[in-house]
N, C-alpha and C. Protein backbone atom coordinates (compact mmCIF):
# COMPACT_ATOMS: atom_id res chain seq x y z
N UNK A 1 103.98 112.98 67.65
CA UNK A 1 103.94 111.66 68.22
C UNK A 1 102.50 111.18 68.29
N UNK A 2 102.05 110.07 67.68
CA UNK A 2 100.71 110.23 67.38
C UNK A 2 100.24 108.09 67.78
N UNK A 3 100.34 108.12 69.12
CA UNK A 3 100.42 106.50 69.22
C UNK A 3 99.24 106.22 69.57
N UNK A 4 98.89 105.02 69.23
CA UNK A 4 97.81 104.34 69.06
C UNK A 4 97.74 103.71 70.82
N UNK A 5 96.24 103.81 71.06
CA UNK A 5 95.85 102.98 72.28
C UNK A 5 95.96 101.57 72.08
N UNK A 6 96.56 101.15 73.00
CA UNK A 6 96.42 99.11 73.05
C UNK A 6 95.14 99.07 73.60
N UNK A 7 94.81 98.02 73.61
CA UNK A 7 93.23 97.53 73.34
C UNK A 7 94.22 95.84 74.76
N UNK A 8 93.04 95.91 75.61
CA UNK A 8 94.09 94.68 76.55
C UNK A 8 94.11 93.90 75.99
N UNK A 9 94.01 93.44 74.99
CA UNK A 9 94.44 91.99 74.47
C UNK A 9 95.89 92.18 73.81
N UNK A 10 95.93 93.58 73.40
CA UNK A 10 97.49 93.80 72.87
C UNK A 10 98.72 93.81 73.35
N UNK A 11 98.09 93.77 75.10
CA UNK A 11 99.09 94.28 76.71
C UNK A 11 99.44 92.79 76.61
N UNK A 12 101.03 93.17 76.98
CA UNK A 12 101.73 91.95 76.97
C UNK A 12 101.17 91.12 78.63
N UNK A 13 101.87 90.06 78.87
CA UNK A 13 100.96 89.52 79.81
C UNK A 13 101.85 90.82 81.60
N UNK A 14 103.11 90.73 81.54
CA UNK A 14 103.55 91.56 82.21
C UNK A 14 102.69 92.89 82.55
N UNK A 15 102.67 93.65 81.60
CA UNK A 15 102.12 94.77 81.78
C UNK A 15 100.14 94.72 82.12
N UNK A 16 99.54 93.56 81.70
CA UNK A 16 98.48 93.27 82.27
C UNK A 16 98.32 93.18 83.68
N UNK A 17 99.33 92.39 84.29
CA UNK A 17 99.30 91.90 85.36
C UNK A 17 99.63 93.39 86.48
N UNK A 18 100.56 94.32 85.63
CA UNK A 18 101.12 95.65 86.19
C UNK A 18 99.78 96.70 86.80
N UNK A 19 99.01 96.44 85.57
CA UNK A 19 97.95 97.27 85.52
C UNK A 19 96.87 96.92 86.67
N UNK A 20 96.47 95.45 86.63
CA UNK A 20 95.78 95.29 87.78
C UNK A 20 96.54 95.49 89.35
N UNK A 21 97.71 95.24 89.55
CA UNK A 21 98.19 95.24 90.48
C UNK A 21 97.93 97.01 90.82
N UNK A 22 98.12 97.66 90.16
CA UNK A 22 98.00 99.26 90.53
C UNK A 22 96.38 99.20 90.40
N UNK A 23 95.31 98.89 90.19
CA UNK A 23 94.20 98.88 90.12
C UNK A 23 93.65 98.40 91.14
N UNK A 24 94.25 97.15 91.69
CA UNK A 24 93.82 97.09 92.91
C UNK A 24 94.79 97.74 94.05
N UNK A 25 95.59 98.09 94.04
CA UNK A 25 96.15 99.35 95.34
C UNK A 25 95.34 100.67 95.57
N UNK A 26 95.24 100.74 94.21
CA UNK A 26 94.31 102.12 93.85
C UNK A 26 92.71 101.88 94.61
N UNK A 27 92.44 100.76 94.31
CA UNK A 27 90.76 100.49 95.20
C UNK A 27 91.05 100.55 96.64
N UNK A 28 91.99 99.28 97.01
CA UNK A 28 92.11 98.83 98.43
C UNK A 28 92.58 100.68 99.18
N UNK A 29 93.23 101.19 98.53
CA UNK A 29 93.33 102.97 99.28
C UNK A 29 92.20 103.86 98.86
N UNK A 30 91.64 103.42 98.21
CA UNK A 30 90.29 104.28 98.05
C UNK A 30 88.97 103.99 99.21
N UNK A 31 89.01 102.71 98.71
CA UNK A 31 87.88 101.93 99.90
C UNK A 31 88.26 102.33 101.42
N UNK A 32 89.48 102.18 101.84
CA UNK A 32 89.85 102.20 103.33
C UNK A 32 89.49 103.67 103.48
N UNK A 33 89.60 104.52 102.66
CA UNK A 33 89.39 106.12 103.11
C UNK A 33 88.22 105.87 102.96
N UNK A 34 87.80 105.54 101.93
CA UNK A 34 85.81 106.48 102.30
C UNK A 34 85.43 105.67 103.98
N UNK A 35 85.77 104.07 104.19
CA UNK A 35 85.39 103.50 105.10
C UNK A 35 85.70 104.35 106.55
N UNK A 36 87.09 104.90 106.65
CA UNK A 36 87.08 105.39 107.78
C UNK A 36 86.43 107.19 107.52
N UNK A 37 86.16 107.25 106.16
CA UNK A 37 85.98 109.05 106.23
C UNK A 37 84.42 108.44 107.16
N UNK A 38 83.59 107.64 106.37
CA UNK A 38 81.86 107.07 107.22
C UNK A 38 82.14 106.83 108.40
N UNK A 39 83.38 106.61 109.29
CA UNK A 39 83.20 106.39 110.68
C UNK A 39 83.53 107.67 111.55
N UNK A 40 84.28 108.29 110.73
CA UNK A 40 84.69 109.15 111.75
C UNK A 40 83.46 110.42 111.79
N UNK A 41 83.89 110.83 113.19
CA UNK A 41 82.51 112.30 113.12
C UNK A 41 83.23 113.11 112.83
N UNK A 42 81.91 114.88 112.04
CA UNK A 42 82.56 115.67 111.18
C UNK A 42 83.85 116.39 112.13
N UNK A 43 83.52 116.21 113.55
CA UNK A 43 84.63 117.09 114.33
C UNK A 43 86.38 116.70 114.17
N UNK A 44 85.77 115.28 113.54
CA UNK A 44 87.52 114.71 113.65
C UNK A 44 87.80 114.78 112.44
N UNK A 45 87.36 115.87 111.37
CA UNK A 45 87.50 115.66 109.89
C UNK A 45 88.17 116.92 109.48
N UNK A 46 89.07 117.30 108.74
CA UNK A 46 90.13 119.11 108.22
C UNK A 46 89.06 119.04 107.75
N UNK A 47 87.65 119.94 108.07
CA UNK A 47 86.96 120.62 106.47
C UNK A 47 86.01 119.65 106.09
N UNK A 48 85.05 119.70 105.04
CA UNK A 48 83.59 118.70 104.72
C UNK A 48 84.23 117.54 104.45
N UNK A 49 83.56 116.50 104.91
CA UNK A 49 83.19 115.04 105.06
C UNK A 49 82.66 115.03 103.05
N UNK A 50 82.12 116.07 102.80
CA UNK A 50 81.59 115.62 101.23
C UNK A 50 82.90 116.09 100.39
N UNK A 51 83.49 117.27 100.36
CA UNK A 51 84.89 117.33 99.84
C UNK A 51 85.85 116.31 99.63
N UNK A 52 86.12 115.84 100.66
CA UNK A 52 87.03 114.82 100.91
C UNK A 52 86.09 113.20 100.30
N UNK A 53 84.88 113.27 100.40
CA UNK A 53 84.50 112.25 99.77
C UNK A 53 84.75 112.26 98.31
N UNK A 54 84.48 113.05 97.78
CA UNK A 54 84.92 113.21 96.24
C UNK A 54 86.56 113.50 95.96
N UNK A 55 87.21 114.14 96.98
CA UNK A 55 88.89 114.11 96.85
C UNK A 55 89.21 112.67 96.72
N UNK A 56 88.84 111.49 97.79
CA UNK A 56 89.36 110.16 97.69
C UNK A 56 88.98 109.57 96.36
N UNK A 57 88.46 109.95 95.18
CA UNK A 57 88.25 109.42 94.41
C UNK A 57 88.65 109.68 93.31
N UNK A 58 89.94 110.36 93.21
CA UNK A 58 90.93 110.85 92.37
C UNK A 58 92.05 110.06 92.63
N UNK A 59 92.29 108.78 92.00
CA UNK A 59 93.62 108.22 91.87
C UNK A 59 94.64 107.78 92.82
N UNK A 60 95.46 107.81 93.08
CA UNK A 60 96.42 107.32 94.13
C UNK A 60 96.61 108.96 95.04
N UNK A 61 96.33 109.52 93.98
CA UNK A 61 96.30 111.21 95.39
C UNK A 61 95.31 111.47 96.26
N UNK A 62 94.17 111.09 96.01
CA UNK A 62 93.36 111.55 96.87
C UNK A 62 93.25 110.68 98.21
N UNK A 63 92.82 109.39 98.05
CA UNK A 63 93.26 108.39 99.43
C UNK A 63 94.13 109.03 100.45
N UNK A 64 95.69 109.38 99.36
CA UNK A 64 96.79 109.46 100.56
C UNK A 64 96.67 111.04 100.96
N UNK A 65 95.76 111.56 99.82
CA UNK A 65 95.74 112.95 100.72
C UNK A 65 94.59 113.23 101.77
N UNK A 66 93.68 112.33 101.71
CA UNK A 66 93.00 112.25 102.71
C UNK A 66 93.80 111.59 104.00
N UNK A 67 94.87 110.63 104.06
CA UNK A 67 95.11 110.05 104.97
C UNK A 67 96.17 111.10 105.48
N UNK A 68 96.79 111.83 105.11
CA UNK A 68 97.68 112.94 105.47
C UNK A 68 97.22 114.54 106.08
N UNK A 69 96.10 114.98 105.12
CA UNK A 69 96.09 115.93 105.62
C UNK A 69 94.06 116.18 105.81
N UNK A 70 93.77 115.13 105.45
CA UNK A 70 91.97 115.07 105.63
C UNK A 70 91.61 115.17 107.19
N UNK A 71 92.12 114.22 108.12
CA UNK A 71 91.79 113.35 108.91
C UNK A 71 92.67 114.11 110.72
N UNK A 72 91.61 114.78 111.42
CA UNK A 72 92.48 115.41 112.68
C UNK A 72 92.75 114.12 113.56
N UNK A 73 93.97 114.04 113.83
CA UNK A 73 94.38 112.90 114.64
C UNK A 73 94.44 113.12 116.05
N UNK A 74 93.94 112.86 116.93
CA UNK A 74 93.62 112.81 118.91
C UNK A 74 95.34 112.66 119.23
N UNK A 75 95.13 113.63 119.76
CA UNK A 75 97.00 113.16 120.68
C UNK A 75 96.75 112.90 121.86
């Protein structure tokens, strides 16, 4: 199976529009983690503040795995 990359002008207008829409979910959950990883102190953090800075910057996994299992929550 040997398929050729589209080039965006080849992306139908649908699938353009697909792509940004996941491009910006993908930022807006990236941005909100690093923003709250910079507020919070290291005591309220599972493990390095620099780990997890470079974890949030892996795709739609890292954000939500910072928001799940990064982040010690106060009861």
């Amino acid at each position: 199976m040997n398929r050729k990359k589209k080039s965006w002008s080849e992306l139908s207008s649908r699938q353009r529009r697909v792509i940004i829409a996941m491009f910006s979910v993908q930022s807006i959950l990236a941005v909100s983690a690093w923003a709250d990883l910079a507020r919070r102190d290291r005591a309220s953090v599972n493990g390095s503040k620099t780990k997890w800075a470079a974890i949030i910057a892996i795709n739609f996994v890292g954000p939500i795995a910072y928001f799940r299992r990064g982040r010690i929550q106060s009861k």
